[in-house]
Protein backbone atom coordinates (compact mmCIF):
# COMPACT_ATOMS: atom_id res chain seq x y z
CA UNK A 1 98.34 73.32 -290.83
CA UNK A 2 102.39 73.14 -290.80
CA UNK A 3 103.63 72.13 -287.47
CA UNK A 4 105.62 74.66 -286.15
CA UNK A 5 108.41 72.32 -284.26
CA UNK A 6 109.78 68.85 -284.27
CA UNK A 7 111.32 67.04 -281.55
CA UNK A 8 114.85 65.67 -283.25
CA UNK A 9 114.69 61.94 -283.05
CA UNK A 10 118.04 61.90 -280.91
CA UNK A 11 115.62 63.55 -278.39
CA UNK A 12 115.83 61.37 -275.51
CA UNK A 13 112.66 58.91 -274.16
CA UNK A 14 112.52 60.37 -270.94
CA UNK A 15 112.28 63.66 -272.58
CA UNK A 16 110.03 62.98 -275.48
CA UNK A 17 107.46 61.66 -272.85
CA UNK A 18 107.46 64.43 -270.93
CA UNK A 19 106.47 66.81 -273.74
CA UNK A 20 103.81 64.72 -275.35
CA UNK A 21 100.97 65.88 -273.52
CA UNK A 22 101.84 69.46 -273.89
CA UNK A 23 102.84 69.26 -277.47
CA UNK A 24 100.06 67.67 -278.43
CA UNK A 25 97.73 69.53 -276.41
CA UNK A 26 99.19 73.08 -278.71
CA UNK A 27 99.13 71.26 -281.89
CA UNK A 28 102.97 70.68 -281.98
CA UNK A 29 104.09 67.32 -283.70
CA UNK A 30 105.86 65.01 -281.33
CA UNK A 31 108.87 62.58 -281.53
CA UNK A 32 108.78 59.51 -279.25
CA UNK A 33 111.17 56.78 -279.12
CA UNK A 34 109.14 53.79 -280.76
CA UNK A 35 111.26 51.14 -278.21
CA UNK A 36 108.19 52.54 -275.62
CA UNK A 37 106.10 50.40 -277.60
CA UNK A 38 108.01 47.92 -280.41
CA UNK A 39 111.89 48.40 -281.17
CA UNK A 40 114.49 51.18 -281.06
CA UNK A 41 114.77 51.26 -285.05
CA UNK A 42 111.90 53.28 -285.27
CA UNK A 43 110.50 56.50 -284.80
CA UNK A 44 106.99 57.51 -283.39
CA UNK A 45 105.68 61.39 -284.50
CA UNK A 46 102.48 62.89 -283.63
CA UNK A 47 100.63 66.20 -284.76
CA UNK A 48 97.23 68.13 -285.33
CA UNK A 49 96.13 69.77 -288.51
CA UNK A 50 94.30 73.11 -288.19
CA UNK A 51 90.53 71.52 -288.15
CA UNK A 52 91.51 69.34 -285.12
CA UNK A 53 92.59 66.18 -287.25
CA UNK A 54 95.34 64.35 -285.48
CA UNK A 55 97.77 61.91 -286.90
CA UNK A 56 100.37 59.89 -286.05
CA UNK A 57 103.91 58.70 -288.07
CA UNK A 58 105.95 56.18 -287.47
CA UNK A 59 109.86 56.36 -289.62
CA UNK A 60 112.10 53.51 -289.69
CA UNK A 61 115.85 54.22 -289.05
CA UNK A 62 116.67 52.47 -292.07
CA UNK A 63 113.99 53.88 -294.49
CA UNK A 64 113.62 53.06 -297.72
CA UNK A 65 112.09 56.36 -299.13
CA UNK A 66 108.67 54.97 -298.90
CA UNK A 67 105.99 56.25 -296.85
CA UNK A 68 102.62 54.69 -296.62
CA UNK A 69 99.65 56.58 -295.87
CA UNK A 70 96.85 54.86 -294.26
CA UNK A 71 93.20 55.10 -293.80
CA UNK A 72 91.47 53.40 -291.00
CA UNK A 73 87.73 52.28 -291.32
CA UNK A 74 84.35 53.48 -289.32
CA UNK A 75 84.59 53.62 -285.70
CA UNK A 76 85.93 56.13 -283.04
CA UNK A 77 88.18 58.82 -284.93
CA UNK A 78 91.61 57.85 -283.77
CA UNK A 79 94.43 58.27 -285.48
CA UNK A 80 96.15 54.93 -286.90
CA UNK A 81 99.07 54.82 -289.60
CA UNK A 82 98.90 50.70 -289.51
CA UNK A 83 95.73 48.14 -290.00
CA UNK A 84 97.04 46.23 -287.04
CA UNK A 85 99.99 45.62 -284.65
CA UNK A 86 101.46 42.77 -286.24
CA UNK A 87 101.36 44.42 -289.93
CA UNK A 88 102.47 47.81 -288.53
CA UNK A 89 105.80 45.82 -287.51
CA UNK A 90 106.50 44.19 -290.37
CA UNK A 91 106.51 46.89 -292.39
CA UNK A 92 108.70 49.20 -290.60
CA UNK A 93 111.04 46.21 -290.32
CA UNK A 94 110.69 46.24 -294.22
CA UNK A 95 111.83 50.21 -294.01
CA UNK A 96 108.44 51.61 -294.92
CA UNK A 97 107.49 55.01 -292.94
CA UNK A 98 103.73 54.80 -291.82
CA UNK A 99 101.36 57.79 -291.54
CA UNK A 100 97.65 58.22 -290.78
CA UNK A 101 95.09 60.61 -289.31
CA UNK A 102 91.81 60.55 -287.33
CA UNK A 103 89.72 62.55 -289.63
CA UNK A 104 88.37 65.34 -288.63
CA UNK A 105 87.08 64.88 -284.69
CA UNK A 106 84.65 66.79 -285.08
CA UNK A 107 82.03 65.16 -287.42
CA UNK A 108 80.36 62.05 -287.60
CA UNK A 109 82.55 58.69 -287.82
CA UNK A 110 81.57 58.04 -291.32
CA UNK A 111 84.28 60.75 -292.04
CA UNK A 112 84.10 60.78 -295.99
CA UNK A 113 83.50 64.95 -295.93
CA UNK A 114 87.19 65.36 -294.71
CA UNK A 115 88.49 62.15 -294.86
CA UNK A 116 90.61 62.49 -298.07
CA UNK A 117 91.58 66.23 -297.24
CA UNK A 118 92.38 65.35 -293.80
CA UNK A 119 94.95 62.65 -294.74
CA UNK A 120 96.66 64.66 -297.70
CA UNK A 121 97.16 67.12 -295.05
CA UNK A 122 98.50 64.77 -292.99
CA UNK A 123 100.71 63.36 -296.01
CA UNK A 124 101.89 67.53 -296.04
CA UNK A 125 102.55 67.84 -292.48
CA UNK A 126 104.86 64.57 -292.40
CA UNK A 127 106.92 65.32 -295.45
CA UNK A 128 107.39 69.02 -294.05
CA UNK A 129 108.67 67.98 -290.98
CA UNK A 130 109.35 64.40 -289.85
CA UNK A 131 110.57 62.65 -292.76
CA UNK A 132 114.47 63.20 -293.34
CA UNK A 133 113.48 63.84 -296.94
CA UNK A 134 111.19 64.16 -299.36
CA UNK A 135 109.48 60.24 -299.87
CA UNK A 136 110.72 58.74 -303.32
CA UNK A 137 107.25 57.22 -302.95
CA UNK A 138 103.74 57.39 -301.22
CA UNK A 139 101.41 54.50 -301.51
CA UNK A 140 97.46 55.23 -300.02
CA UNK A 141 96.66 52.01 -298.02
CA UNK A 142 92.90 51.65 -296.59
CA UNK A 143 90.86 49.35 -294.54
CA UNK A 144 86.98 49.07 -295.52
CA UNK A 145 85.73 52.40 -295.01
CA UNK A 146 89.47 53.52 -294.99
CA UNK A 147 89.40 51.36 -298.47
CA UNK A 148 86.73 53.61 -299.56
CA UNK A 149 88.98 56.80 -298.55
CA UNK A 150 92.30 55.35 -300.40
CA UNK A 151 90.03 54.33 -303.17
CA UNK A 152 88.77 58.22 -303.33
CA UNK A 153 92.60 59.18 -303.03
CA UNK A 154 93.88 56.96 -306.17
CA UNK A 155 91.35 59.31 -308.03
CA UNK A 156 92.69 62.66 -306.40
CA UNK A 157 96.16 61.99 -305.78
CA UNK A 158 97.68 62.78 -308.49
CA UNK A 159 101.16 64.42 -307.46
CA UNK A 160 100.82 63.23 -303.93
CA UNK A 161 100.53 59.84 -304.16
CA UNK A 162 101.83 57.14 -306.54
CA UNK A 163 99.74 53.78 -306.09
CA UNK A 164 96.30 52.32 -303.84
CA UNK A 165 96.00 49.32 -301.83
CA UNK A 166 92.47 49.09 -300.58
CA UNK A 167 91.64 46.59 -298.43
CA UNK A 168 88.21 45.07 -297.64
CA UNK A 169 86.82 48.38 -298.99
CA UNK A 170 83.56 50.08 -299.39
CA UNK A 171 84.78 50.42 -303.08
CA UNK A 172 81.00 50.40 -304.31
CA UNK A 173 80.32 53.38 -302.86
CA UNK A 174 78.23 55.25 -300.05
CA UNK A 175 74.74 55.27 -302.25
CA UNK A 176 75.09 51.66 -302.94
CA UNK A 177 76.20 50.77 -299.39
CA UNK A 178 72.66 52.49 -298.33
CA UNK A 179 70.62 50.89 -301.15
CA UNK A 180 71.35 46.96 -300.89
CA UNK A 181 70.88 47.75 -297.20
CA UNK A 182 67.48 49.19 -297.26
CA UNK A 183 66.72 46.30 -299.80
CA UNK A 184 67.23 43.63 -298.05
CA UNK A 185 65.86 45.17 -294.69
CA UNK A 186 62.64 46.55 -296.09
CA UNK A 187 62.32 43.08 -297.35
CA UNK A 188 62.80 41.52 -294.25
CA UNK A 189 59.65 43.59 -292.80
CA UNK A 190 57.71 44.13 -295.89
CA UNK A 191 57.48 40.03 -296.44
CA UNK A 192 58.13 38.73 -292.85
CA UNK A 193 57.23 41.34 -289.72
CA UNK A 194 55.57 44.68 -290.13
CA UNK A 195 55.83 46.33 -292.78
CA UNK A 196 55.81 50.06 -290.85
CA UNK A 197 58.78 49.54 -289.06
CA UNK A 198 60.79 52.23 -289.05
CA UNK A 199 63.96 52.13 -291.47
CA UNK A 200 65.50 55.65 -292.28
CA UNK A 201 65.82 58.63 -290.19
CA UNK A 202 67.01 57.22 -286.98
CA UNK A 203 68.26 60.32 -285.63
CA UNK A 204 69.79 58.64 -282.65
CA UNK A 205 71.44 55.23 -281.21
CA UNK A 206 68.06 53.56 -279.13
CA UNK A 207 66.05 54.28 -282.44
CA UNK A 208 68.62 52.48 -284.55
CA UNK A 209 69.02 49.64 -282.20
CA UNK A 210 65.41 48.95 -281.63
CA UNK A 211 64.87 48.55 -284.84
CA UNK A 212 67.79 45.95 -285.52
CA UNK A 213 66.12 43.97 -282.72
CA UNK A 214 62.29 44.18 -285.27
CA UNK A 215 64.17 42.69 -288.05
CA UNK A 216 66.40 40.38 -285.32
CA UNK A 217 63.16 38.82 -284.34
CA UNK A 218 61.50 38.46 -287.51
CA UNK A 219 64.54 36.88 -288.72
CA UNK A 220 64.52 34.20 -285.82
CA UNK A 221 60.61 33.48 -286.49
CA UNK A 222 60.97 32.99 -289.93
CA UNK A 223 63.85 30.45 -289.44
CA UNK A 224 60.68 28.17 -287.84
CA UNK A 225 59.34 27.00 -291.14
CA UNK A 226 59.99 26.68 -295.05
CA UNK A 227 58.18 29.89 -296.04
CA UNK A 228 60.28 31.69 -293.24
CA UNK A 229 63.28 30.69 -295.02
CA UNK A 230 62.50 30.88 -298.11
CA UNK A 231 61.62 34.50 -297.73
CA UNK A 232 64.40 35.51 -295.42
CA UNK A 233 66.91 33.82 -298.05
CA UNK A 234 65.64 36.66 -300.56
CA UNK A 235 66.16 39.30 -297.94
CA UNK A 236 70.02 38.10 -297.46
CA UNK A 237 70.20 38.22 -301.13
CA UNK A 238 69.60 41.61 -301.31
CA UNK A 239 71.81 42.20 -298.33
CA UNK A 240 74.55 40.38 -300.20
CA UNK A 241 74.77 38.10 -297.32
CA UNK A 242 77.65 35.14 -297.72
CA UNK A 243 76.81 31.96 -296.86
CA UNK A 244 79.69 30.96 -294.93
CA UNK A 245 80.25 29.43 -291.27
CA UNK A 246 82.47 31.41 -289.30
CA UNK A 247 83.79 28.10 -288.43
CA UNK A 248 84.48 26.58 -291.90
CA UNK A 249 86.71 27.17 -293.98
CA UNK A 250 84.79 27.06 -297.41
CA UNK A 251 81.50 29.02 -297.86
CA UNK A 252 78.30 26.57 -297.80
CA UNK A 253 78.17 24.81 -301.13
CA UNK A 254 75.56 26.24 -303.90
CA UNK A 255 74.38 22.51 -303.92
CA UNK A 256 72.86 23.01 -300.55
CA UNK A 257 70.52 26.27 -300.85
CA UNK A 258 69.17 25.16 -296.99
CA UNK A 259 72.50 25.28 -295.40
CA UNK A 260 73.23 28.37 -297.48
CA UNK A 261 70.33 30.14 -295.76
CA UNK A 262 71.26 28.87 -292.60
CA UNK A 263 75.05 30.34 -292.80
CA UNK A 264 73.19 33.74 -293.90
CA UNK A 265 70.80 34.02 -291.46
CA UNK A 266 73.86 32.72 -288.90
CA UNK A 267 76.09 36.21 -290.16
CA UNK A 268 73.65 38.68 -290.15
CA UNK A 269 71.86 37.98 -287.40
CA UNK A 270 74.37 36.09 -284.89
CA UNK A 271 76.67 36.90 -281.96
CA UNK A 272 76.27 39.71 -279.20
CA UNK A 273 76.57 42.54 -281.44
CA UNK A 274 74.97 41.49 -284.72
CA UNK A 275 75.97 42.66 -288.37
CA UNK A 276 72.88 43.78 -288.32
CA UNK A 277 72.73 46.19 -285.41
CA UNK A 278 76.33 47.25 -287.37
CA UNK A 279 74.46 48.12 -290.31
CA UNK A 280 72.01 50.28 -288.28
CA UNK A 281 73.91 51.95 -286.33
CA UNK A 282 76.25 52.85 -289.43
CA UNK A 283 73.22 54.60 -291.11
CA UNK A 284 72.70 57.33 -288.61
CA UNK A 285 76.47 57.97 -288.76
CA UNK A 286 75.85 58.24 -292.52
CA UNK A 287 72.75 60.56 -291.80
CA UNK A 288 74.75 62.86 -289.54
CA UNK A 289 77.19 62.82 -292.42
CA UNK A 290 74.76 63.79 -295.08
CA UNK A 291 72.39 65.98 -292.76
CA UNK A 292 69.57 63.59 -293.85
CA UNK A 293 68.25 60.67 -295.04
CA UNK A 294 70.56 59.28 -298.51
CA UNK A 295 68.29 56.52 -298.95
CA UNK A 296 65.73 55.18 -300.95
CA UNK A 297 63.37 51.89 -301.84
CA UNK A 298 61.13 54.15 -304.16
CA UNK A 299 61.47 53.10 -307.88
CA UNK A 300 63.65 49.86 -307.22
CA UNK A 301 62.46 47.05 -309.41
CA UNK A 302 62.86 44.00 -306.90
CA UNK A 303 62.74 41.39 -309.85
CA UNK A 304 65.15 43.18 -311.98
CA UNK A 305 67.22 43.52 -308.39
CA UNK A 306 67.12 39.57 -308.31
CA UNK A 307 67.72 38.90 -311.78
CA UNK A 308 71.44 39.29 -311.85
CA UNK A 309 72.34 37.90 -308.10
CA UNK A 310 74.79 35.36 -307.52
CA UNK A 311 71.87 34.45 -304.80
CA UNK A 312 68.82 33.78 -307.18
CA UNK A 313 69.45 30.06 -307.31
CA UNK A 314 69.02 29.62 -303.90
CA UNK A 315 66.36 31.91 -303.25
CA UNK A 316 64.90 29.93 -306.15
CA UNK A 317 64.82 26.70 -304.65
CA UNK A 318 63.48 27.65 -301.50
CA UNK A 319 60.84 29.10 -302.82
CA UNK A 320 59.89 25.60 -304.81
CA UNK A 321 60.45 23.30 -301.95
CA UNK A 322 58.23 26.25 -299.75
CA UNK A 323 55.75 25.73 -302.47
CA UNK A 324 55.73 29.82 -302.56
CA UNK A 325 55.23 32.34 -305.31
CA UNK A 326 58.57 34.13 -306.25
CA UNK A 327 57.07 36.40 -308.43
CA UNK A 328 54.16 37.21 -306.21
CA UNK A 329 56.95 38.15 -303.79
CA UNK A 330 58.99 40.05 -305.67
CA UNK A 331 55.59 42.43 -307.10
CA UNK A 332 54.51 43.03 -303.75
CA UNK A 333 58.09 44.54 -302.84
CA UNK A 334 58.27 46.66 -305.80
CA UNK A 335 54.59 47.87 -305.19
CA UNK A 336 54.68 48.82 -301.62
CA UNK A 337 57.92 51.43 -301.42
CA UNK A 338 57.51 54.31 -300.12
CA UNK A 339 61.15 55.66 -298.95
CA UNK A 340 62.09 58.60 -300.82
CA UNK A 341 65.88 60.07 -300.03
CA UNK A 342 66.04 64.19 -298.80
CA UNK A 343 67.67 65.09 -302.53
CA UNK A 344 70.60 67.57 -300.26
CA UNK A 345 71.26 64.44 -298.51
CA UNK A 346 71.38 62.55 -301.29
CA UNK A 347 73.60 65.17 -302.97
CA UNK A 348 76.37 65.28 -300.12
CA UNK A 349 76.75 61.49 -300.31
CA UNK A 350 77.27 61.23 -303.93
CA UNK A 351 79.87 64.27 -303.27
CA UNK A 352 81.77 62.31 -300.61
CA UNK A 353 81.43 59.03 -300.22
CA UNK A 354 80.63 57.75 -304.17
CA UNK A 355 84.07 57.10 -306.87
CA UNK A 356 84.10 58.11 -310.22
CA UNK A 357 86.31 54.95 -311.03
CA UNK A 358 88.64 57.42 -312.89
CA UNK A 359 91.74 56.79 -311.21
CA UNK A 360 95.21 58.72 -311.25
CA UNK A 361 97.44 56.25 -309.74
CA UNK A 362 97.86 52.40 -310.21
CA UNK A 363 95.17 50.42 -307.57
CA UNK A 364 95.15 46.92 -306.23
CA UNK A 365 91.98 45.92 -304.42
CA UNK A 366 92.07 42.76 -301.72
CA UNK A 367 88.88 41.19 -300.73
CA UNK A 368 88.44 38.40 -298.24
CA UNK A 369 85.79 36.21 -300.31
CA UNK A 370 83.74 35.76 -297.47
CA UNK A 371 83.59 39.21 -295.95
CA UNK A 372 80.55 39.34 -293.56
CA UNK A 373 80.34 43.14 -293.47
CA UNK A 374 81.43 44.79 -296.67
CA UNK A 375 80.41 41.82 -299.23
CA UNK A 376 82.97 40.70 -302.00
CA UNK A 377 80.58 41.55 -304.59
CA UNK A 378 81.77 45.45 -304.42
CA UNK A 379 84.61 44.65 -306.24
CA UNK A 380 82.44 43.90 -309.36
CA UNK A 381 80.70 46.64 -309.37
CA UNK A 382 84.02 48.68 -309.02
CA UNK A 383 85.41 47.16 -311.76
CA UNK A 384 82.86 47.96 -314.19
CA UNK A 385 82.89 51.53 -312.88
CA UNK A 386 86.53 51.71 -313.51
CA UNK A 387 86.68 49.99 -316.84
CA UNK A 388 83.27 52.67 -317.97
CA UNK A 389 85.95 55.33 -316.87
CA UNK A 390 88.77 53.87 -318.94
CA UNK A 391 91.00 53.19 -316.45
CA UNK A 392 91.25 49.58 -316.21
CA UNK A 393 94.70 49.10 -316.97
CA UNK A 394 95.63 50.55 -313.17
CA UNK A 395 93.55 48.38 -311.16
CA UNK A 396 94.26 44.58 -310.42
CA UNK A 397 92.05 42.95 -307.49
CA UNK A 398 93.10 39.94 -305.58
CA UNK A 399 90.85 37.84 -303.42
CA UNK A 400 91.83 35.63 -300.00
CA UNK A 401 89.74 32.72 -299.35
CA UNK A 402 89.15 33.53 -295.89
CA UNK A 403 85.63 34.50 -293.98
CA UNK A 404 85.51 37.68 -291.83
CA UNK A 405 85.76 41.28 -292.53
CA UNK A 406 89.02 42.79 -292.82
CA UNK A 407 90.14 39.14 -292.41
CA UNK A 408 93.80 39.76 -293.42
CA UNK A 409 97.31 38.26 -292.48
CA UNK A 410 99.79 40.59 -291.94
CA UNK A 411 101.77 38.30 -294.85
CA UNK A 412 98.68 39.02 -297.16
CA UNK A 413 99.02 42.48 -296.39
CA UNK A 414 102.40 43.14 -296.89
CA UNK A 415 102.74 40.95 -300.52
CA UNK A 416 100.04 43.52 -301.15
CA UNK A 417 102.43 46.31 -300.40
CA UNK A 418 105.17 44.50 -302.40
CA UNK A 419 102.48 44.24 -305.61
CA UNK A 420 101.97 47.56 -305.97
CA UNK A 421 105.58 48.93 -305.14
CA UNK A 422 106.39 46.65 -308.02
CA UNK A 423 104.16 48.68 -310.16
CA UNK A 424 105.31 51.63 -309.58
CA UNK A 425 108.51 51.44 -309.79
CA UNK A 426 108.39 49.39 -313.24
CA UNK A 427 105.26 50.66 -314.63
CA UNK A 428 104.11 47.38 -315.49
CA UNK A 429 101.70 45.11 -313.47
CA UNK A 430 103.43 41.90 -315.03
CA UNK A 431 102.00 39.03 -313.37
CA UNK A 432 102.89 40.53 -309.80
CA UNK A 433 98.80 40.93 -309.04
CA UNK A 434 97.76 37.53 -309.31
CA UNK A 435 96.47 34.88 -307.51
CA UNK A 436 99.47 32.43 -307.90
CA UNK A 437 102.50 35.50 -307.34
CA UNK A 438 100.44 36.77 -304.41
CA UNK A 439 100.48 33.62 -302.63
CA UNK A 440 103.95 32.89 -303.36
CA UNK A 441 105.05 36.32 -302.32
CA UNK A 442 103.21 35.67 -299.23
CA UNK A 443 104.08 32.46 -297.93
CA UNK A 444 107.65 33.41 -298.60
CA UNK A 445 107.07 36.37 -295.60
CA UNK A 446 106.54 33.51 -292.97
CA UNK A 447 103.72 36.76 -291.57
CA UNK A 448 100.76 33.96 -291.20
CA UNK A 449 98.48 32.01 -293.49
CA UNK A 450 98.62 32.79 -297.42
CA UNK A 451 95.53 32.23 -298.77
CA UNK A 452 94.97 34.27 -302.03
CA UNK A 453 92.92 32.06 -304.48
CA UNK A 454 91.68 32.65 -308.18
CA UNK A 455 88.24 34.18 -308.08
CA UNK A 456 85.51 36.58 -309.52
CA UNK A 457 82.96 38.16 -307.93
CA UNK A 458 79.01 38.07 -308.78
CA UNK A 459 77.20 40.95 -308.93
CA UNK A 460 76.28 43.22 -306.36
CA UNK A 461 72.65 42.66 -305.42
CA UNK A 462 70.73 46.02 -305.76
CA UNK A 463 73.49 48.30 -306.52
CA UNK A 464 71.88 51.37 -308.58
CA UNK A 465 73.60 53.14 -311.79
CA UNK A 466 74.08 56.41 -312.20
CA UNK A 467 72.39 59.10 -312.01
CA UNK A 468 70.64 58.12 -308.97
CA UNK A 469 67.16 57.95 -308.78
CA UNK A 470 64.76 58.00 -305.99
């Protein structure tokens, strides 16, 4: 929906705050003096598309002709045009405009069915009627599920947008999301609780919590002897767990497969609000997304799953000093499924949430290496996807060697930015992606650490090809 009226920007404060709720309220974008919240040199716009999206835009003073659109990740459906305070500042002071929507509010909060409609709308609304002209540029920018959405936008934006910076992003996809999940949990109660606890089809928050607290505790038993381990360690491997110490700065050696185990069981399972009862509570968002259950353990050959992780060796050794039978293991797994995916379900998430890898627009992935949430190893399996759809000469992908989800610096972030403005406006990549230009360009913004090393990605445990099975 077109805004009907804009507040001019010489509008004064005192005015501008007295017609936000009302203009907001009727759908009407609104101008507000940014020095309410960060300086005078900017701009701060708000609006409502016709399906009850709401965004927000923020327009430096001094802009540069760039405007970058940004997609936040799952949680409450707020608007955002920034992935954080700090960031959001230094890029206005860089003269980039910022603009970003809720999604749709009325849907579930994994927002993929509007998501990428929602914020080219948004990207409509803001050229019509805050910008003082038409952007020379629009870069998508995403964090993790947002990643996902700017991902999906590099494939559909053709005249819209120019390049893609996803960050931390669900880049594998929502069907792959679902099935290392379901691996790795199903595992978990198959091999070390009971094996009927309930895994799919939630339906509502208590369901979904009690059973993160099933796998929780058989977790926490197991960690009482070798065989516990041993068999939990293959569980994390599906789960693409990394083996990394929120306190450390370097993941847990591959020499050490025990302290490895320990660091996975310590991320999934840790803290007052576990990655775990994340996971769970994600899947009935994805359910109320899909209007049923996208996921699936029937079919899935566990060894085969295994075979390629960057986890087997550990899981390997384990199982020798446990004096277990890997292969017994693995058999019993693949001979006991019984989850079958509603096919509609199944259909809507491949729709939404799923990339073809063919992409329209130049794309540079950043990963933290140790991301506790949305594993590293999607970027592998997104590259092969985009190299399959012959696109491989617009994405680069970059990698921080950092632990956390999301776990950027706002001078990360930006030399991201610069990286991809330098390919669009050259048309060549040069060397502008890599690890070594990437840290220089970063540690030159004096935004916080720089920490972008050389690295590659193993494979994503239990990711599925197409066409999907179950």
């Amino acid at each position: 929906m077109k805004p009907r009226t804009v507040i001019p920007r010489r509008t004064a404060l005192r005015v501008a705050t007295i017609a936000v709720g009302v203009a907001v309220a009727a759908g009407v974008p609104t101008a507000v003096s940014a020095a309410a919240a960060t300086t005078s040199a900017s701009t701060s716009y708000t609006g409502t598309l016709a399906n009850g999206t709401t965004w927000i835009a923020d327009v430096p003073v001094q802009w540069n002709g760039t405007l970058l659109l940004y997609s936040h990740g799952f949680g409450p459906l707020n608007a955002a045009d920034a992935p954080d305070p700090g960031t959001k500042a230094a890029l206005l002071a860089r003269g980039y405009a910022l603009a970003g929507s809720s999604y749709d509010p009325n849907g579930s909060e994994w927002a993929l069915d509007t998501a990428v409609s929602d914020q080219f709308g948004t990207l409509a609304a803001v050229e019509s009627t805050v910008l003082p002209s038409r952007p020379a540029r629009v870069l998508a920018l995403g964090t993790s599920m947002g990643g996902l959405i700017s991902a999906l936008e590099a494939q559909q934006g053709a005249g819209k947008i120019n390049g893609a910076l996803t960050t931390c992003g669900i880049v594998g996809g929502g069907v792959n999301l679902n099935e290392y999940q379901i691996d790795g949990e199903y595992a978990i109660a198959q091999l070390l609780g009971n094996p009927s606890t309930q895994l799919v089809g939630f339906g509502d928050v208590p369901t979904a919590l009690a059973t993160a607290s099933a796998l929780t505790a058989d977790a926490t038993a197991a960690q009482a002897s070798a065989a516990g381990r041993a068999r939990l360690a293959l569980a994390l491997a599906f789960l693409n767990t990394t083996p990394w110490l929120s306190t450390s700065t370097t993941p847990v050696p591959a020499s050490d497969p025990n302290g490895q185990e320990a660091a996975q069981y310590n991320v999934m399972f840790g803290g007052g609000f576990s990655i775990m009862n994340f996971i769970e509570l994600g899947r009935v968002s994805i359910d109320q997304a899909d209007g049923g259950n996208a996921t699936w353990d029937v079919g899935t050959n566990f060894a085969r799953a295994l075979a390629g992780s960057p986890f087997k060796n550990e899981v390997e050794a384990l199982y020798e000093e446990a004096g277990l039978n890997l292969n017994a293991d693995l058999a019993t797994l693949t001979s006991n499924t019984t989850i079958k995916a509603d096919p509609a379900a199944l259909r809507s998430l491949v729709a939404t949430s799923v990339p073809t890898g063919r992409l329209a627009v130049p794309e540079l992935d950043l990963h933290t290496i140790g991301d506790n949430l949305v594993p590293v190893q999607n970027e592998n399996y997104y590259r092969h996807l985009v190299d399959q759809a012959g696109s491989g000469g617009l994405l680069r992908q970059a990698y921080t060697e950092s632990f956390g989800h999301c776990n950027f610096s706002s001078a990360e972030l930006v030399a991201g930015v610069q990286a991809v403005m330098h390919r669009v406006t050259t048309g060549h990549w040069d060397n502008v992606a890599t690890a070594a230009s990437l840290e220089q360009a970063a540690t030159a913004l004096n935004l916080g650490p720089a920490r972008f090393a050389d690295y590659y990605p193993g494979e994503l445990t239990g990711s599925v090809p197409t066409p999907y099975r179950w």
